[in-house]
Protein backbone atom coordinates (compact mmCIF):
# COMPACT_ATOMS: atom_id res chain seq x y z
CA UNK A 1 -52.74 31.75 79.79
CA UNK A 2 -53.00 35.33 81.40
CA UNK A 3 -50.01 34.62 83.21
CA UNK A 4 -48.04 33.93 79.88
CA UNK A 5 -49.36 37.12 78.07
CA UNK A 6 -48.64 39.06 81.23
CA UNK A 7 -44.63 38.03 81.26
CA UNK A 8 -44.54 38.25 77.37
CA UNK A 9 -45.77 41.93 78.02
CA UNK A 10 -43.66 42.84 80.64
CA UNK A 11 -40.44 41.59 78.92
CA UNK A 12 -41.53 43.78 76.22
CA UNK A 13 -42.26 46.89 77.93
CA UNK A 14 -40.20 46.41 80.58
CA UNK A 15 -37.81 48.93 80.17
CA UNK A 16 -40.92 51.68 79.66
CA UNK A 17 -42.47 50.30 83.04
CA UNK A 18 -39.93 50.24 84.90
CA UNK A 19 -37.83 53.96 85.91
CA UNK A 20 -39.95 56.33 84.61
CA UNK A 21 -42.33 59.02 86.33
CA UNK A 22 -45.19 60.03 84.49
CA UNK A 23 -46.92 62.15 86.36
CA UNK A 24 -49.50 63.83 84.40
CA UNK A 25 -49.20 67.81 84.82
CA UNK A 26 -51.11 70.81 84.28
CA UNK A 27 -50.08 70.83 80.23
CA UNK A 28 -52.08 67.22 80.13
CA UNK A 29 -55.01 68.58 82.27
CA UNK A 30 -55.22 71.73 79.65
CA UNK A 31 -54.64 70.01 76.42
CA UNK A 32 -56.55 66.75 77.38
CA UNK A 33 -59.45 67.94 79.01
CA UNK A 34 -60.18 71.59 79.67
CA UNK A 35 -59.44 72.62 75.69
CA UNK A 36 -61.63 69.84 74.24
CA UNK A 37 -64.18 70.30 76.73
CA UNK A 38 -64.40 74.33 75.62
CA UNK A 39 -63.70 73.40 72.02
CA UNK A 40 -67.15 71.43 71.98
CA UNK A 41 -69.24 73.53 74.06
CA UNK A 42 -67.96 76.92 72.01
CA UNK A 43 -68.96 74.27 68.68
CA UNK A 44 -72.28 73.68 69.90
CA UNK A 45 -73.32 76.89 71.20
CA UNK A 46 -72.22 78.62 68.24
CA UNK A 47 -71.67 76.41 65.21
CA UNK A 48 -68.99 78.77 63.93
CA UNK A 49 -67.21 76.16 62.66
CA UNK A 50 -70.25 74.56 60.62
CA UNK A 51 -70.96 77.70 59.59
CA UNK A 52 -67.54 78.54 58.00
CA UNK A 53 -65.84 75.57 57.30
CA UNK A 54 -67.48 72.05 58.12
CA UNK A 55 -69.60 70.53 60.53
CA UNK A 56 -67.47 68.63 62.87
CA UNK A 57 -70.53 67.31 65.26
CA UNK A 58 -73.66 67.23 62.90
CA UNK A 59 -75.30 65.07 65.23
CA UNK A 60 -75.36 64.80 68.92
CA UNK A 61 -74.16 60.74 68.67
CA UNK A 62 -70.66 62.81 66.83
CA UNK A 63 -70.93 65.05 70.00
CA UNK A 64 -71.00 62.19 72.55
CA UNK A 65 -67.87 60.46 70.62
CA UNK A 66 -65.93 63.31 70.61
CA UNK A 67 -66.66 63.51 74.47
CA UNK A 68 -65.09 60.59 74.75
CA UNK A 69 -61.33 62.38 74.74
CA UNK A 70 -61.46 64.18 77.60
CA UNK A 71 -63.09 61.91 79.54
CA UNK A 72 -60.58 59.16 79.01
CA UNK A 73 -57.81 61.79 79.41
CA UNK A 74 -59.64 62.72 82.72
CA UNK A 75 -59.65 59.22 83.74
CA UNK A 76 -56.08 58.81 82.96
CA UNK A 77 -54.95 61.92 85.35
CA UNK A 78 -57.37 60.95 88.19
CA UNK A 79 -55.68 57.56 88.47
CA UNK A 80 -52.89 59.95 90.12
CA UNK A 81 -55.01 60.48 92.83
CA UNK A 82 -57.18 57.60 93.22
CA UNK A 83 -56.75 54.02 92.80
CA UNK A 84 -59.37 52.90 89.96
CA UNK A 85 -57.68 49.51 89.21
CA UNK A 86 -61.14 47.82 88.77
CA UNK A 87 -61.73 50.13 85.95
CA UNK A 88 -58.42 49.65 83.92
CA UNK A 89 -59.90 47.24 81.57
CA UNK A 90 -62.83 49.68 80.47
CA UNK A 91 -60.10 52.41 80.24
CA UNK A 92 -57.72 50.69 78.37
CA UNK A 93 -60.38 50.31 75.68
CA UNK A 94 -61.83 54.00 75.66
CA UNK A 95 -58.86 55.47 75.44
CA UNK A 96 -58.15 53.04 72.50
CA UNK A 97 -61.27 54.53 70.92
CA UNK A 98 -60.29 58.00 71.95
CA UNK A 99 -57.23 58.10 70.42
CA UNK A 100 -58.82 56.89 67.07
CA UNK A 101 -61.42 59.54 67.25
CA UNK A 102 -58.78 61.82 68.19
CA UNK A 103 -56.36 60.77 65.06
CA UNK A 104 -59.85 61.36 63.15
CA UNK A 105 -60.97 64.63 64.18
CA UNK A 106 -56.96 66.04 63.80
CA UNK A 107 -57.36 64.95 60.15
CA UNK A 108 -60.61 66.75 59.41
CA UNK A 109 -58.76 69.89 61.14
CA UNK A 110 -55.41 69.37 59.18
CA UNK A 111 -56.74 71.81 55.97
CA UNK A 112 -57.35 74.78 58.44
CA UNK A 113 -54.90 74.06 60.61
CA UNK A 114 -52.72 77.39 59.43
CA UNK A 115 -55.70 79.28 60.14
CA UNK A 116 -56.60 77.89 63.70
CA UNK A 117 -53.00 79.05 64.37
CA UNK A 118 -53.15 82.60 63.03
CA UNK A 119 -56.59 82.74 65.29
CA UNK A 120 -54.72 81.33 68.30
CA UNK A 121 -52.20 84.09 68.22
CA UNK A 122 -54.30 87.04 67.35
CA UNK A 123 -57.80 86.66 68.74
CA UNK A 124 -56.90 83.59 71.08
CA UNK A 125 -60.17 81.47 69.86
CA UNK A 126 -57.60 79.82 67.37
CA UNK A 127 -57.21 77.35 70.02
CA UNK A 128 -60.34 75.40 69.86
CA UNK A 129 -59.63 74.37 66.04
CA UNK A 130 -56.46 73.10 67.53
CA UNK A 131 -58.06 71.36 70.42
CA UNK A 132 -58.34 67.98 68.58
CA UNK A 133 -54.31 68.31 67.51
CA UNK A 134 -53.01 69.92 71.29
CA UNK A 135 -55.42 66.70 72.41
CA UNK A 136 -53.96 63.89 70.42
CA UNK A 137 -50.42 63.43 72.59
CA UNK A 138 -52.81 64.26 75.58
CA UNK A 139 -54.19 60.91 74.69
CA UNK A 140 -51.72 58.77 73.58
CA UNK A 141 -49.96 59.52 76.91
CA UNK A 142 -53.42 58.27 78.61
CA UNK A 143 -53.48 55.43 76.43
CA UNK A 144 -49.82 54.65 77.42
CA UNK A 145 -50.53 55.32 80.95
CA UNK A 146 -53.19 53.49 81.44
CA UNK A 147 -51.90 49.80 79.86
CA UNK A 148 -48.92 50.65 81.82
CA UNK A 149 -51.17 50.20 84.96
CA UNK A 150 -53.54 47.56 84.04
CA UNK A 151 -50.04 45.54 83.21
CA UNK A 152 -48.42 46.41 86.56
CA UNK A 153 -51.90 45.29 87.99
CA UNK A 154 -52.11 41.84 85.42
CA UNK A 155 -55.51 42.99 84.15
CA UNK A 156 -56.82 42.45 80.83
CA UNK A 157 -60.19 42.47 78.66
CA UNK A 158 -60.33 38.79 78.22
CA UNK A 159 -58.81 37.43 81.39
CA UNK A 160 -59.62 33.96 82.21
CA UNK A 161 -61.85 33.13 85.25
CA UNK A 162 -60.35 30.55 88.44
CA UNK A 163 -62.32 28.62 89.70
């Protein structure tokens, strides 16, 4: 059965797998990991953005979730320079959820977007209200990344066991 699904995937992404270098650069390390990472500790240490707008983390559970996207992006450009194939399984399915918490926080951003951008040019701090946006392609390329290698590698959440 794995072996079916495997050559059903790879005649489908094929073409994606096969030619292309994605090496993950200094852009992805930024917008993936260092600008979420700032954008939740400058949240939590100051709540300016609960005290203006909304509250994006109002508990530490929203906190840990939002974590979640630059960790999985982190994962994603480590596997550069290590092998983690025994992990692909577990990171195909974060990044999953990352990129759904990702697509959620970008939404709750989307009405101060204009602002955030205003900020980032004049004072700079703009940047963390666009950390969840600047993140999003950060983790879709992850996402994409990482199926690519758990499919070069044949590994998958529900994979049958030999005996």
């Amino acid at each position: 059965m794995a072996e079916r699904v495997s050559a059903t995937l790879l005649n489908a992404f094929g073409s994606v797998i096969q030619g292309q270098s994605d090496k993950l650069g200094k852009f992805f390390f930024f917008g993936g990991v260092i600008l979420p990472l700032l954008a939740v500790v400058f949240e939590t240490t100051t709540h300016f953005c609960a005290s203006h707008f909304f509250d994006p983390f109002p508990s530490a559970s929203h906190v840990v979730l939002f974590l979640l996207i630059p960790f999985t992006n982190f994962l994603a450009w480590s596997t550069q320079h290590r092998d983690m194939s025994q992990h692909y399984s577990f990171m195909a399915l974060a990044t999953g959820m990352a990129a759904g918490i990702g697509i959620m926080y970008s939404l709750m951003f989307l009405p101060i977007l204009g602002l955030s951008l205003v900020f980032a040019v004049v004072g700079g701090f703009g940047l963390l209200g666009l950390a969840p946006i600047l993140a999003l392609p950060c983790t879709f390329r992850s996402e994409k990344r990482v199926c690519k290698l758990a499919l070069q590698r044949n590994q998958f959440m529900m994979q049958e066991k030999k005996i």
